[in-house]
PDB file of N, CA and C in Angstrom:
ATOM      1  N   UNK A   1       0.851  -1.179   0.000  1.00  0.00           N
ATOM      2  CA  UNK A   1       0.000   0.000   0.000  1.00  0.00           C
ATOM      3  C   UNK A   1       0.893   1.237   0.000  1.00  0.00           C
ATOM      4  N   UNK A   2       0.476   2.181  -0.685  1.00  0.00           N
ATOM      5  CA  UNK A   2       1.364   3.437  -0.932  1.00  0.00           C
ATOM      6  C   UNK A   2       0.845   4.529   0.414  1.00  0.00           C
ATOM      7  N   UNK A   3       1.684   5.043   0.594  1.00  0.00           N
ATOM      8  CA  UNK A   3       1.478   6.056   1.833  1.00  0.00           C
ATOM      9  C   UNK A   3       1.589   7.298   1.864  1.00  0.00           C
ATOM     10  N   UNK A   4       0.843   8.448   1.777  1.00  0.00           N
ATOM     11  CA  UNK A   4       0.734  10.024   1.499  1.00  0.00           C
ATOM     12  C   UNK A   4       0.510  10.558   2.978  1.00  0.00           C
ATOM     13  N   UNK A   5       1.739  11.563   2.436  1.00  0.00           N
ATOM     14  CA  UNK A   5       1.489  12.649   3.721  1.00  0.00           C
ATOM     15  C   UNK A   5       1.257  13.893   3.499  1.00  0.00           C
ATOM     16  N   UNK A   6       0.315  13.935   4.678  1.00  0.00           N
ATOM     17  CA  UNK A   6      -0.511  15.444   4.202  1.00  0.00           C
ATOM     18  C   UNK A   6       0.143  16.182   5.574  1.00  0.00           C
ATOM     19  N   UNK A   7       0.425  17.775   5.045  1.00  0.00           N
ATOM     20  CA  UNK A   7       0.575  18.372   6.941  1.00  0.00           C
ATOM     21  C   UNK A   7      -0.175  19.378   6.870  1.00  0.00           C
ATOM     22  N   UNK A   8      -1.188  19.135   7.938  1.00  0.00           N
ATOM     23  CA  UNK A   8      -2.011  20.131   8.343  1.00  0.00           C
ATOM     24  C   UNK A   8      -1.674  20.905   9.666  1.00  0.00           C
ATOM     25  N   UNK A   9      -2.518  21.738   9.924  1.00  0.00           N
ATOM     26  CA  UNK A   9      -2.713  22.898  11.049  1.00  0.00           C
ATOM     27  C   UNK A   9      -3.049  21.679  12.410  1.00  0.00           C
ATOM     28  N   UNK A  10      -2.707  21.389  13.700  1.00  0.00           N
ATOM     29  CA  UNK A  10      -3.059  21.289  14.541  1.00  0.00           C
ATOM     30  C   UNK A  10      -4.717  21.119  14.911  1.00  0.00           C
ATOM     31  N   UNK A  11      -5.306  22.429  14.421  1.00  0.00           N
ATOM     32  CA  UNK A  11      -6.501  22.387  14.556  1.00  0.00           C
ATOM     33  C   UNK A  11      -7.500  21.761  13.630  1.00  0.00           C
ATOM     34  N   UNK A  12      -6.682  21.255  12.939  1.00  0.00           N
ATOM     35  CA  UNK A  12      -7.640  20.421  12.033  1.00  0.00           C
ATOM     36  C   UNK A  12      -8.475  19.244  12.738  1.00  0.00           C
ATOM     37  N   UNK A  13      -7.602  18.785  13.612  1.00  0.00           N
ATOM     38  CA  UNK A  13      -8.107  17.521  13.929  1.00  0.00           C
ATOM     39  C   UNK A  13      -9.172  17.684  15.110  1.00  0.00           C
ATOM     40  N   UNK A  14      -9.001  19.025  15.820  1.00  0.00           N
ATOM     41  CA  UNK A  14     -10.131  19.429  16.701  1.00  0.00           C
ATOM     42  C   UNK A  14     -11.305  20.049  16.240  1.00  0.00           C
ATOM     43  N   UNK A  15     -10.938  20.665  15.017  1.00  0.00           N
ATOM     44  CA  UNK A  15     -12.438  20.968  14.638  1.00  0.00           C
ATOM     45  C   UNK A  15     -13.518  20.072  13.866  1.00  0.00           C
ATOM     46  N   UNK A  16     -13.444  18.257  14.545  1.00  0.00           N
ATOM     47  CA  UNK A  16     -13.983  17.617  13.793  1.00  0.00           C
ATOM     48  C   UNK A  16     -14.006  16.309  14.886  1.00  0.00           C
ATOM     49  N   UNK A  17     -13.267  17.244  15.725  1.00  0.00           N
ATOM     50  CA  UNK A  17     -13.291  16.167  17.125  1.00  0.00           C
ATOM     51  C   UNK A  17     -12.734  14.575  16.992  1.00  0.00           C
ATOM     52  N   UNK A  18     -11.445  14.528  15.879  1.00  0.00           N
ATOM     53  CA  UNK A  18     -10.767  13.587  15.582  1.00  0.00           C
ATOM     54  C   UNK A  18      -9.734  13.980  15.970  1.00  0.00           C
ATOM     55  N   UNK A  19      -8.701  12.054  15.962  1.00  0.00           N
ATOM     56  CA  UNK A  19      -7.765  11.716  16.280  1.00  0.00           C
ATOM     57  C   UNK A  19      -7.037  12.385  14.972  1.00  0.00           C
ATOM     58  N   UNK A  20      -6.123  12.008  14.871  1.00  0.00           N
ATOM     59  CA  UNK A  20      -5.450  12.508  13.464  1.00  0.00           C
ATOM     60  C   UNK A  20      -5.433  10.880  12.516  1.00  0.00           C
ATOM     61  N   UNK A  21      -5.565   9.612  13.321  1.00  0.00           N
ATOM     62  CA  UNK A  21      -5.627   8.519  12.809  1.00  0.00           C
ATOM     63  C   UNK A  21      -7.327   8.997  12.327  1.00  0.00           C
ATOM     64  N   UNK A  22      -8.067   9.150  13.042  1.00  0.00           N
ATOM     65  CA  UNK A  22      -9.450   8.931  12.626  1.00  0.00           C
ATOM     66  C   UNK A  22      -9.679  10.264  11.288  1.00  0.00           C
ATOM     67  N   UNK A  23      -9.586  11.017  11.457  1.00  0.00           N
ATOM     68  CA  UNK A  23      -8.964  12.369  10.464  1.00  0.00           C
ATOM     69  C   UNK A  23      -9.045  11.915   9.233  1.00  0.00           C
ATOM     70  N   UNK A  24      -7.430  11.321   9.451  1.00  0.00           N
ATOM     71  CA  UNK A  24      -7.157  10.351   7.851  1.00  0.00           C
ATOM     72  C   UNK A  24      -8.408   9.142   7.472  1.00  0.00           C
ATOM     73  N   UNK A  25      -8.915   9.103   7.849  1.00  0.00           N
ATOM     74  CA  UNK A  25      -9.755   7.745   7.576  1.00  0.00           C
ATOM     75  C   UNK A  25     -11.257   8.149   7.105  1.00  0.00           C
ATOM     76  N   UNK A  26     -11.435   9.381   7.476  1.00  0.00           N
ATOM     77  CA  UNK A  26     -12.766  10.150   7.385  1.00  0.00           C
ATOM     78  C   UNK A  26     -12.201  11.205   6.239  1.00  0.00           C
ATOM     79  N   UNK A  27     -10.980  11.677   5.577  1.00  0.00           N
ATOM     80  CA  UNK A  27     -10.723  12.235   3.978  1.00  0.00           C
ATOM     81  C   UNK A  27     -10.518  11.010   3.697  1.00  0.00           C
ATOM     82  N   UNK A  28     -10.463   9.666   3.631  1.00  0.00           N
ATOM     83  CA  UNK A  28     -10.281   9.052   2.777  1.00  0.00           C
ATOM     84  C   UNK A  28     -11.877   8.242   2.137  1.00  0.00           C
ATOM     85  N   UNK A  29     -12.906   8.428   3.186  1.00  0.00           N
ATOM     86  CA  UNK A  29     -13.577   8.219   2.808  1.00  0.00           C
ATOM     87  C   UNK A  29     -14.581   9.283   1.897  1.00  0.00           C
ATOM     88  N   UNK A  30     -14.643  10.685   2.917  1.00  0.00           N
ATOM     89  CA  UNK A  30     -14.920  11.936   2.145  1.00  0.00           C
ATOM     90  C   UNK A  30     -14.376  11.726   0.546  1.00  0.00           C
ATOM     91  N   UNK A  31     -13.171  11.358   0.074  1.00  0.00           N
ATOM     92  CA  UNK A  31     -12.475  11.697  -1.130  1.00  0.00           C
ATOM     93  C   UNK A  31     -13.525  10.845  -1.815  1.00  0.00           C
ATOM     94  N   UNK A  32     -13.740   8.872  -1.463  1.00  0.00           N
ATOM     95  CA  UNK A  32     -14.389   8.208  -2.354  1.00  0.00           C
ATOM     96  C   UNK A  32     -15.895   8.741  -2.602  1.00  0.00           C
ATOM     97  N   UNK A  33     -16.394   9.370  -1.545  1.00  0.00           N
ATOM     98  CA  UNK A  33     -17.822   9.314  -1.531  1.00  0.00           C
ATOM     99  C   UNK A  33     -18.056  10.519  -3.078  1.00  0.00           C
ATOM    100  N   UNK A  34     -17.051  11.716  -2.719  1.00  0.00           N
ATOM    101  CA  UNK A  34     -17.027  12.974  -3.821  1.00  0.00           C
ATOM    102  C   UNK A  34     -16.989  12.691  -4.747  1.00  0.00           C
ATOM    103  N   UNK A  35     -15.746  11.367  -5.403  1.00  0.00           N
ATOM    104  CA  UNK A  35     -15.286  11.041  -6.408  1.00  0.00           C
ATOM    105  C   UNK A  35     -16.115  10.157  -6.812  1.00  0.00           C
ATOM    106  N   UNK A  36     -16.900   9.019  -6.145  1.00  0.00           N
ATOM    107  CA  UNK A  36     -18.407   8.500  -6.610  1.00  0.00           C
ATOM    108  C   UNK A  36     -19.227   9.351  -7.504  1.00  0.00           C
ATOM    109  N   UNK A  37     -19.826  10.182  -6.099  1.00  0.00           N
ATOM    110  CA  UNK A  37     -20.759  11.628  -6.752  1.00  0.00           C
ATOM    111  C   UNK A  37     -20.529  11.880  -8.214  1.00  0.00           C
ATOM    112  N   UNK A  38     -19.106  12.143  -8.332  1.00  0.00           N
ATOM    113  CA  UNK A  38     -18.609  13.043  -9.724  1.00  0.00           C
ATOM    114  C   UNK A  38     -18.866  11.799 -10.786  1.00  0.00           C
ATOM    115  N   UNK A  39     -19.111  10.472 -10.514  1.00  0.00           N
ATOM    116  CA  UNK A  39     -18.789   9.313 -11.558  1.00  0.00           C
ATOM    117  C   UNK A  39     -17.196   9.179 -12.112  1.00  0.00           C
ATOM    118  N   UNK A  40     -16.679   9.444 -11.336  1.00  0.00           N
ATOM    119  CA  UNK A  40     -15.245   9.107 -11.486  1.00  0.00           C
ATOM    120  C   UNK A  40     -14.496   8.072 -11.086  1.00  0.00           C
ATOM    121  N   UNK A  41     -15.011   7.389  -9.929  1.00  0.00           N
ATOM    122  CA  UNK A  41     -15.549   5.986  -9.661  1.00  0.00           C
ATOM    123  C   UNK A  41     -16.322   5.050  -9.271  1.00  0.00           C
ATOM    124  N   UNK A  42     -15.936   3.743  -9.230  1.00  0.00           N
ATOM    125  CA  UNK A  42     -17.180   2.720  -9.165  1.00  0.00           C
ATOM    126  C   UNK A  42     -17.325   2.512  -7.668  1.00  0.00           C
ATOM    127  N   UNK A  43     -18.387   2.184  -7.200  1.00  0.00           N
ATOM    128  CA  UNK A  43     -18.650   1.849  -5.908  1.00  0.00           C
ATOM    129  C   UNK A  43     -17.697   0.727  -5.431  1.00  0.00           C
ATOM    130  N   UNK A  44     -17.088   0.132  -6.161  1.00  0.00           N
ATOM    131  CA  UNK A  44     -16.008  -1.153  -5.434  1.00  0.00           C
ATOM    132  C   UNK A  44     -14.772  -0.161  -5.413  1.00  0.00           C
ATOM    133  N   UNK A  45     -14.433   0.720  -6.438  1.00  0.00           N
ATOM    134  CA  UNK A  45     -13.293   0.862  -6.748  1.00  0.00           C
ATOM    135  C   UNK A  45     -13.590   2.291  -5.195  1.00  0.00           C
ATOM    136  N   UNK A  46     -14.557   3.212  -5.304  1.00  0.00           N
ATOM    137  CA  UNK A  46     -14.538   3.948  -4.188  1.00  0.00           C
ATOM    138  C   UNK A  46     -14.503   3.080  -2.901  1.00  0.00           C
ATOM    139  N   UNK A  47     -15.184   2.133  -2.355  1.00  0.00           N
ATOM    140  CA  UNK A  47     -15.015   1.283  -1.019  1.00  0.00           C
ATOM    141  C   UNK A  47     -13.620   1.094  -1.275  1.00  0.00           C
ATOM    142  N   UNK A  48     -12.630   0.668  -1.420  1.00  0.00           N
ATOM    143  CA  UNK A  48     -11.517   0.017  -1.814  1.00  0.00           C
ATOM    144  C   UNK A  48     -10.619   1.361  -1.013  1.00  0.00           C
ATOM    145  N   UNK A  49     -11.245   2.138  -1.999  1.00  0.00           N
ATOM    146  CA  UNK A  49     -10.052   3.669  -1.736  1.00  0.00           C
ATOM    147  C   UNK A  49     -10.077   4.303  -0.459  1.00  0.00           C
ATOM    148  N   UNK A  50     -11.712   3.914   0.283  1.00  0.00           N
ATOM    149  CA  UNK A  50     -11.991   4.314   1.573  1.00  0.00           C
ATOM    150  C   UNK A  50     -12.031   3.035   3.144  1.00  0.00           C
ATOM    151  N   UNK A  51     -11.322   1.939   2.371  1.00  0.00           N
ATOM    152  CA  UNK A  51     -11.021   0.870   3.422  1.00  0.00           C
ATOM    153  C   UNK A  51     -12.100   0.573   3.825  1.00  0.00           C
ATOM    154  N   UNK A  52     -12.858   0.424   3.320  1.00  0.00           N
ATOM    155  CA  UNK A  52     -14.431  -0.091   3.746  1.00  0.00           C
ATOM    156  C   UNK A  52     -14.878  -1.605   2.632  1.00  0.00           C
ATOM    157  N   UNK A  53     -15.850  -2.279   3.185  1.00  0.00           N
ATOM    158  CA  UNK A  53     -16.658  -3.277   1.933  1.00  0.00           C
ATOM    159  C   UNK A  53     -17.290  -2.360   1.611  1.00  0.00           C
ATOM    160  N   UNK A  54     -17.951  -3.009   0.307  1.00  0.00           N
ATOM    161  CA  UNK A  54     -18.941  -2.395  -0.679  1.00  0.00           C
ATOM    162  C   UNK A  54     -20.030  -1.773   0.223  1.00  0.00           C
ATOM    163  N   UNK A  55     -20.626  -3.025   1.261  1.00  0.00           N
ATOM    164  CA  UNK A  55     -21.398  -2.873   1.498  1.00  0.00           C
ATOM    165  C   UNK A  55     -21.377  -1.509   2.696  1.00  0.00           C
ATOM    166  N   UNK A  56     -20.435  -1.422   3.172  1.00  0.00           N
ATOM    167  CA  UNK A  56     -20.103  -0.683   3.771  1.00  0.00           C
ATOM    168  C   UNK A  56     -20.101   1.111   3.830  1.00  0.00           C
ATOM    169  N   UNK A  57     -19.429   1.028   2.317  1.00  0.00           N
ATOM    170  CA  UNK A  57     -19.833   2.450   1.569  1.00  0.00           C
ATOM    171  C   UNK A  57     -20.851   2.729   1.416  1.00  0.00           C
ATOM    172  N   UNK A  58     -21.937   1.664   1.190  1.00  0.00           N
ATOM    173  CA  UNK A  58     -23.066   1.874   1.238  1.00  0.00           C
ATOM    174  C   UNK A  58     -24.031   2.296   1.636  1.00  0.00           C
ATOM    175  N   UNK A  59     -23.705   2.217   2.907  1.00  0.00           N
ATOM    176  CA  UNK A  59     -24.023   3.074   4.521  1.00  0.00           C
ATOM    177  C   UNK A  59     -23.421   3.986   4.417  1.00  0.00           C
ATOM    178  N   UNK A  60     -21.942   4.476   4.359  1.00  0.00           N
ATOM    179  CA  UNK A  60     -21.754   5.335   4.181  1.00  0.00           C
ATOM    180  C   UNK A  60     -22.197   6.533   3.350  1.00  0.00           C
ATOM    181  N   UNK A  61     -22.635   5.825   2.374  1.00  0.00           N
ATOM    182  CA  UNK A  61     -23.078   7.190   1.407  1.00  0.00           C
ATOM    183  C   UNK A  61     -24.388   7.642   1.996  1.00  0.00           C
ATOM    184  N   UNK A  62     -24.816   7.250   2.519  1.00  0.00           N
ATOM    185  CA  UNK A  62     -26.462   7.575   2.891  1.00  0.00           C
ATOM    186  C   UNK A  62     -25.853   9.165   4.355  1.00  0.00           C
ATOM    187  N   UNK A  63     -24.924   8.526   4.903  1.00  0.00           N
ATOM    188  CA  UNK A  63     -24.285   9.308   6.061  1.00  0.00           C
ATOM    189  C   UNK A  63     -24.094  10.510   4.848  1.00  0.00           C
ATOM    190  N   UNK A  64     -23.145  10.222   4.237  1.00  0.00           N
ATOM    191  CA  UNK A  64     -23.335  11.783   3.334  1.00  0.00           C
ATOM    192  C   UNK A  64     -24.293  12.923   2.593  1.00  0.00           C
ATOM    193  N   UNK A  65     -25.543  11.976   3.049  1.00  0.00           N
ATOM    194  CA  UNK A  65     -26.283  12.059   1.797  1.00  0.00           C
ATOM    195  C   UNK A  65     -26.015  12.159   0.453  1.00  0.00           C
ATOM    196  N   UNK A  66     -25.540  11.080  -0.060  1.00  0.00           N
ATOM    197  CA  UNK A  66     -24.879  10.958  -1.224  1.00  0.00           C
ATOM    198  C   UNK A  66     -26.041   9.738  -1.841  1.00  0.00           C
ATOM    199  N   UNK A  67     -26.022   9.824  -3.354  1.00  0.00           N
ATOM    200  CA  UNK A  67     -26.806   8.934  -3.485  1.00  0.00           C
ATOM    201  C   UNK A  67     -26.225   7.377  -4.374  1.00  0.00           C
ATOM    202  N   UNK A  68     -27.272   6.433  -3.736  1.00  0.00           N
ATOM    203  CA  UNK A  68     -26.396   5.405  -4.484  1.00  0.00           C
ATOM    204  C   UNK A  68     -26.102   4.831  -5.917  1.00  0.00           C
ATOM    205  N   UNK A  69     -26.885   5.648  -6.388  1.00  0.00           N
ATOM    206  CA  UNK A  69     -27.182   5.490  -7.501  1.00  0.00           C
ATOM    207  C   UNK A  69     -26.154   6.084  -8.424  1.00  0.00           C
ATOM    208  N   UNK A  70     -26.087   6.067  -9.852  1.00  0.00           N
ATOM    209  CA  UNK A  70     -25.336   7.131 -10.901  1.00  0.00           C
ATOM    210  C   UNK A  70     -26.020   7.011 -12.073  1.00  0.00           C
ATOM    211  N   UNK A  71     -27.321   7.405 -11.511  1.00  0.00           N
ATOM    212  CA  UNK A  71     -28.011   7.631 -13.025  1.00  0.00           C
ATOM    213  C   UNK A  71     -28.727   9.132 -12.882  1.00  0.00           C
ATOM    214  N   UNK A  72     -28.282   9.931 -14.073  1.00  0.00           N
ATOM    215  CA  UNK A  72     -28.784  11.070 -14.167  1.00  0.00           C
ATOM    216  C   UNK A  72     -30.735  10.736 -14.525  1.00  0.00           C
ATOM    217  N   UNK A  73     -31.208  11.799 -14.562  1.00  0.00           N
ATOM    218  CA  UNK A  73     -33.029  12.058 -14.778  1.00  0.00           C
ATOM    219  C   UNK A  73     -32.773  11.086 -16.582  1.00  0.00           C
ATOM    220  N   UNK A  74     -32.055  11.930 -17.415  1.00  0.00           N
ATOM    221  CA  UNK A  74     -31.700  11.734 -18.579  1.00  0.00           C
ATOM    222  C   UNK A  74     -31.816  10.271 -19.066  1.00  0.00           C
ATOM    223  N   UNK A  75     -30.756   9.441 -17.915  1.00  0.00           N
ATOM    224  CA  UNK A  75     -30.215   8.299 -18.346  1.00  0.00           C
ATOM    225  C   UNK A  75     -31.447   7.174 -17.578  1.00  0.00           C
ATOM    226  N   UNK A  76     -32.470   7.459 -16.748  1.00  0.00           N
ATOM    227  CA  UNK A  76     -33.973   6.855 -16.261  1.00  0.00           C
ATOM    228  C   UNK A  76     -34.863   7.124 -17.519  1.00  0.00           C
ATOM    229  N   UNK A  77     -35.130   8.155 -17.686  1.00  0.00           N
ATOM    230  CA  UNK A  77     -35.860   8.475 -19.049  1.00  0.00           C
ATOM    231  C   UNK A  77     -35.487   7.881 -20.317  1.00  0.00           C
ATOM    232  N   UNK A  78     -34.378   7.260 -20.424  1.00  0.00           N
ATOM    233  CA  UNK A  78     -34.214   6.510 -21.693  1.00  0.00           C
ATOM    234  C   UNK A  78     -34.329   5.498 -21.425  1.00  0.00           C
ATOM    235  N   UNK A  79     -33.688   4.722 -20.008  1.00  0.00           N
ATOM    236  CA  UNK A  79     -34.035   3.553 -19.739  1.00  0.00           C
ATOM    237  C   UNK A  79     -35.419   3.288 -19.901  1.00  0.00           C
ATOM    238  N   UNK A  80     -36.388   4.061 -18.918  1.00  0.00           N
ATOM    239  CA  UNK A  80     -37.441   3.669 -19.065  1.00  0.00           C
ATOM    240  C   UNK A  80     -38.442   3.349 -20.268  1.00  0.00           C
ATOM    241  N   UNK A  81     -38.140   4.621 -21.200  1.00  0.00           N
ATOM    242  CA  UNK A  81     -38.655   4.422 -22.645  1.00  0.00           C
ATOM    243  C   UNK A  81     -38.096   3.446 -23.949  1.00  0.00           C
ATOM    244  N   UNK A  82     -37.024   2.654 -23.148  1.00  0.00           N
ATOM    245  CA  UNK A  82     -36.432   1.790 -23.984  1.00  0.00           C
ATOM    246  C   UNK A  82     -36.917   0.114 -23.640  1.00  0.00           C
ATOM    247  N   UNK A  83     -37.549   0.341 -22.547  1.00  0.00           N
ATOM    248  CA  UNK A  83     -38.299  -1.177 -21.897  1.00  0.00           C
ATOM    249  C   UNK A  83     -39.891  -1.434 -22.394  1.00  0.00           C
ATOM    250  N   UNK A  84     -40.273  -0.465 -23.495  1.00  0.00           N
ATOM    251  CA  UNK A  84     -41.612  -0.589 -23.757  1.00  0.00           C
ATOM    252  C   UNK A  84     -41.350  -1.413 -24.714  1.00  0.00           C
TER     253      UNK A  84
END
């Protein structure tokens, strides 16, 4: 596993009432949940990036209110009119 270091302010980790272990573990999940959102990745490939199971992110995204889905209005509306 590759290892990144970030240096922050001291107060980072109090204004969120984290450890600096727990910190890192909560941007790493923040990063997958965003990068989901954007469709930039897949729900395995985001769990993966945020040390979680699938199923796991799964819950998680709801904590974000993030949704689980990645289908735009657009891409339901064709589906749907393509099943008649």
């Amino acid at each position: 596993m590759t290892s990144i270091t970030i240096h922050l302010p001291d107060t980072a980790f109090s204004s969120l009432r984290k450890t600096p272990d727990e910190f890192g573990q909560e941007m790493r999940l923040a990063a997958a949940v965003k990068w989901y959102e954007l469709e930039q990745i897949s729900q395995g490939k985001a769990a993966e990036i945020a040390g979680l199971t699938r199923a796991e992110f799964i819950q998680a995204l709801s904590r974000y209110r993030a949704s689980v889905l990645q289908y735009t209005e657009a891409d339901l509306i064709r589906e749907l009119s393509s099943a008649d």
